[in-house]
N, C-alpha and C. Protein backbone atom coordinates (compact mmCIF):
# COMPACT_ATOMS: atom_id res chain seq x y z
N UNK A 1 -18.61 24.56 -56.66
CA UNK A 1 -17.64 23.67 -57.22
C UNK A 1 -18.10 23.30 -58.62
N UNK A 2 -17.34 23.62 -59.57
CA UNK A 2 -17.17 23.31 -60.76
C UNK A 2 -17.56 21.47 -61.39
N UNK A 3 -18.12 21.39 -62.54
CA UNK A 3 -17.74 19.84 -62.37
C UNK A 3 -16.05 19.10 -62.77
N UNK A 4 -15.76 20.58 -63.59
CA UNK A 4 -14.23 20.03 -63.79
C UNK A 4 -13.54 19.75 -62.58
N UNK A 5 -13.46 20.34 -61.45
CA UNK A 5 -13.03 20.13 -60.22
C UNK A 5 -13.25 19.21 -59.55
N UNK A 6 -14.25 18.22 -59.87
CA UNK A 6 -14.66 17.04 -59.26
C UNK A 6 -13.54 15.38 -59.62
N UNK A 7 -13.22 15.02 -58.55
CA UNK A 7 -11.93 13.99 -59.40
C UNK A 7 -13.06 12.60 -59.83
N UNK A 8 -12.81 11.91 -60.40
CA UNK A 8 -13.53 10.50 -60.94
C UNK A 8 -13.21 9.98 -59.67
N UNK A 9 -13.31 8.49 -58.85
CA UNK A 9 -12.63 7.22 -58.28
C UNK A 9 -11.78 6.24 -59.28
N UNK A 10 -11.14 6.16 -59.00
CA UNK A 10 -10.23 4.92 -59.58
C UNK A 10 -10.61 4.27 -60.19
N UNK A 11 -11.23 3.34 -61.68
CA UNK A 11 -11.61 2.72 -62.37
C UNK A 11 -11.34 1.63 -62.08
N UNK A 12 -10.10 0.99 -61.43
CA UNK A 12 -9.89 -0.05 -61.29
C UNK A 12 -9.62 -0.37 -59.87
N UNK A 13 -10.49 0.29 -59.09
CA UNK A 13 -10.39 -0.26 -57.69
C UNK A 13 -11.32 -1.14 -57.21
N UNK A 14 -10.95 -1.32 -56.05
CA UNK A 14 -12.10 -2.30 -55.98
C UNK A 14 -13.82 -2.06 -56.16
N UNK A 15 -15.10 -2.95 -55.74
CA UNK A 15 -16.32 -2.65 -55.82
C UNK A 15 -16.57 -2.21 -54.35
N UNK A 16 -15.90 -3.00 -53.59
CA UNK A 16 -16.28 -2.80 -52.26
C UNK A 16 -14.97 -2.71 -51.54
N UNK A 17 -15.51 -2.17 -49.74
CA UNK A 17 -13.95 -2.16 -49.19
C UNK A 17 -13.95 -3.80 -48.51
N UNK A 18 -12.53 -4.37 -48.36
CA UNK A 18 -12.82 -5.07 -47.23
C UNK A 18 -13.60 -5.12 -46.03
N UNK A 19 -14.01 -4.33 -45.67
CA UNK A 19 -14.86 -4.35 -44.17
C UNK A 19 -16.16 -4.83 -44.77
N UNK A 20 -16.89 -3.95 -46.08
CA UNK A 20 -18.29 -4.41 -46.64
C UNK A 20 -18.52 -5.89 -46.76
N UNK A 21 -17.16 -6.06 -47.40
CA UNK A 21 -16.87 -7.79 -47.59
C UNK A 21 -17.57 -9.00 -46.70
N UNK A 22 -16.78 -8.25 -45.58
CA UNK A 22 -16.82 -8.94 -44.34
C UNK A 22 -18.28 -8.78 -43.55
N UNK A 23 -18.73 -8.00 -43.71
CA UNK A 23 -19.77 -7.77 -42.96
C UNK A 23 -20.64 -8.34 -44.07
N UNK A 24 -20.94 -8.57 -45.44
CA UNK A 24 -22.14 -8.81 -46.00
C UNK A 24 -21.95 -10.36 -46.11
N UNK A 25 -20.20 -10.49 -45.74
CA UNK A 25 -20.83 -12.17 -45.75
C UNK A 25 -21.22 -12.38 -44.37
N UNK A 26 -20.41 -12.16 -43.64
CA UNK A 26 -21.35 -12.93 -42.30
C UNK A 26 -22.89 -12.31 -42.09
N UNK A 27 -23.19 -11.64 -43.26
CA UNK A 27 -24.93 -11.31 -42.69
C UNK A 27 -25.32 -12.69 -43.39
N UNK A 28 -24.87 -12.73 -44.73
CA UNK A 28 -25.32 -13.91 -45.46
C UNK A 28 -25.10 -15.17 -44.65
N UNK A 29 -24.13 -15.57 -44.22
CA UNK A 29 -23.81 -16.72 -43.30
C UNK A 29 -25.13 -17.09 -42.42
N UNK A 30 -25.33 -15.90 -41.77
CA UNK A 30 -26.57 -15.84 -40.51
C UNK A 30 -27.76 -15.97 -41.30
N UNK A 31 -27.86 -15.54 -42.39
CA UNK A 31 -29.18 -15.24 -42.80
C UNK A 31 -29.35 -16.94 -43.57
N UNK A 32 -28.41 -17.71 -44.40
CA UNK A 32 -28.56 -19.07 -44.19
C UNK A 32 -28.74 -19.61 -43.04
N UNK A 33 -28.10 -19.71 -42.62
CA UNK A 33 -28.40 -20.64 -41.18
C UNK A 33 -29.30 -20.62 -40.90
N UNK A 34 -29.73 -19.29 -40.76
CA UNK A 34 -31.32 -19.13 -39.87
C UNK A 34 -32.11 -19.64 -40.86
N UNK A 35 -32.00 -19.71 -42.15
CA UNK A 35 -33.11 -20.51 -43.31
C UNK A 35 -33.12 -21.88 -42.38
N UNK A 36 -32.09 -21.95 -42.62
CA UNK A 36 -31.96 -23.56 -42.63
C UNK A 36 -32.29 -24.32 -41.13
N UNK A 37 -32.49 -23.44 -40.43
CA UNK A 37 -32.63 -23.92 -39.19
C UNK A 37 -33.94 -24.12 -38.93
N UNK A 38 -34.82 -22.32 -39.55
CA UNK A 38 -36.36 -22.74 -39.62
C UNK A 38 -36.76 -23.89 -40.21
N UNK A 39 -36.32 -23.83 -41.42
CA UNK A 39 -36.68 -24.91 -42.17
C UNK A 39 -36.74 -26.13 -41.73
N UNK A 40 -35.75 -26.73 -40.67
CA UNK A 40 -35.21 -27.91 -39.98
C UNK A 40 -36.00 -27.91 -38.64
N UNK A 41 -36.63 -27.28 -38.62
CA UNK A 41 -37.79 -26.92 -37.22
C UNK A 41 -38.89 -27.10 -37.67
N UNK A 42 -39.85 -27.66 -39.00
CA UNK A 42 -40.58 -27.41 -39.59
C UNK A 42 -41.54 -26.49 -40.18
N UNK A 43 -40.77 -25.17 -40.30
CA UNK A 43 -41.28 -24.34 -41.36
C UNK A 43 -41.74 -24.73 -42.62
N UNK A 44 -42.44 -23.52 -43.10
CA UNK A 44 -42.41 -24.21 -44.98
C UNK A 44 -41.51 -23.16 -45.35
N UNK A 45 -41.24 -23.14 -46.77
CA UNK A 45 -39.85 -23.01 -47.20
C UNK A 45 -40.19 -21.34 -47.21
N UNK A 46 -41.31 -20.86 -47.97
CA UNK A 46 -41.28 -19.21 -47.59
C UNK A 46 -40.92 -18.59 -46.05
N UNK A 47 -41.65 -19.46 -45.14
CA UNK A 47 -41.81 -18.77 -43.97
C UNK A 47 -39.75 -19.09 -43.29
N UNK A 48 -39.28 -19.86 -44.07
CA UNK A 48 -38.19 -19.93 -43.32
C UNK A 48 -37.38 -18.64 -44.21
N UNK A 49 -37.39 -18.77 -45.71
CA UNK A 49 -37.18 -17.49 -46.17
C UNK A 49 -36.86 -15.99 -45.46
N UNK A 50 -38.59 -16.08 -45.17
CA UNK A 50 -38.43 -15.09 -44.27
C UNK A 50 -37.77 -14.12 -43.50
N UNK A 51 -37.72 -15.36 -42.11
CA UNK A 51 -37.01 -15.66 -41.05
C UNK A 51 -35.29 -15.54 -41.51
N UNK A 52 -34.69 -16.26 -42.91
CA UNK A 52 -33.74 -15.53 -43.32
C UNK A 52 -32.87 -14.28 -43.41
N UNK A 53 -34.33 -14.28 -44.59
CA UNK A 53 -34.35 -12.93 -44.68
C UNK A 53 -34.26 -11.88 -43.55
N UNK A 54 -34.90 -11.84 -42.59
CA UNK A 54 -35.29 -10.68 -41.84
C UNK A 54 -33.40 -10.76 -41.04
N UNK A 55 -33.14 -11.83 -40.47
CA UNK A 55 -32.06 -11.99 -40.14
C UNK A 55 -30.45 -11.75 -40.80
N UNK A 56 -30.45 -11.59 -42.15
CA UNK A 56 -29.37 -11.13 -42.52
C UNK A 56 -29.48 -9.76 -42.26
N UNK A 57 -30.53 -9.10 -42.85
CA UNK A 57 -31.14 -7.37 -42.68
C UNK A 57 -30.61 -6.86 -41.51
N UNK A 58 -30.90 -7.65 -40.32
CA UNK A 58 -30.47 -7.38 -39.14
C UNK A 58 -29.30 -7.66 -38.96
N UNK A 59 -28.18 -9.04 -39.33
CA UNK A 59 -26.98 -8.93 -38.76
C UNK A 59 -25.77 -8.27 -39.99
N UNK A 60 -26.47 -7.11 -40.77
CA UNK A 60 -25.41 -6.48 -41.71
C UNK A 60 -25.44 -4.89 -40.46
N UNK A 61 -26.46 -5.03 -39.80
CA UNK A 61 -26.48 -3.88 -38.78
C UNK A 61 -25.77 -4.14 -37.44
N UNK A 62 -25.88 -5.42 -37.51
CA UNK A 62 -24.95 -5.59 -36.03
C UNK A 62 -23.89 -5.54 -36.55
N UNK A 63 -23.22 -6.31 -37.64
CA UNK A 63 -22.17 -6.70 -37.71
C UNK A 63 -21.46 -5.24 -38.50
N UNK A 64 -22.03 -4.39 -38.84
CA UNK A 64 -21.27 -3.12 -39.69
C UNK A 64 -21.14 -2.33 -38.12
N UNK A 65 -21.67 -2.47 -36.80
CA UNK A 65 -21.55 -1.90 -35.58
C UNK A 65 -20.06 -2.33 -34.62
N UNK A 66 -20.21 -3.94 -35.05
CA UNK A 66 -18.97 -4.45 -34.14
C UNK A 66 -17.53 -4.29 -34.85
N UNK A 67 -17.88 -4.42 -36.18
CA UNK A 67 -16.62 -4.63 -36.82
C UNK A 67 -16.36 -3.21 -37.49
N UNK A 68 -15.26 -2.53 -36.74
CA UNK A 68 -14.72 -1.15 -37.04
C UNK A 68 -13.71 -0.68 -37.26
């Protein structure tokens, strides 16, 4: 395949689809909460980070599984 043969994407479409949308906020949603929850359990603020962190990572995988 040629590169002339190759079409561009749409310049003005969107960045993401709706579904990405949806799924990267509710990872974000989870991945606050869970800050905020360690944190409210007495973590210190990295280790609740963390615990954030590790938890959005994980629910952009659940949630890109359920929502199809």
């Amino acid at each position: 395949m040629s590169q002339t043969d190759r079409q561009r994407p749409d310049p003005d479409g969107p960045l993401l689809t709706q579904r990405a949308a949806i799924v990267f906020l509710l990872a974000a949603l989870a991945g606050i909460g869970a800050t905020v929850l360690a944190a409210l359990a007495g973590n210190v603020w990295p280790v609740a980070v963390s615990v954030g962190s590790g938890t959005a990572a994980t629910a952009v995988l659940f949630f890109k599984q359920i929502i199809g």
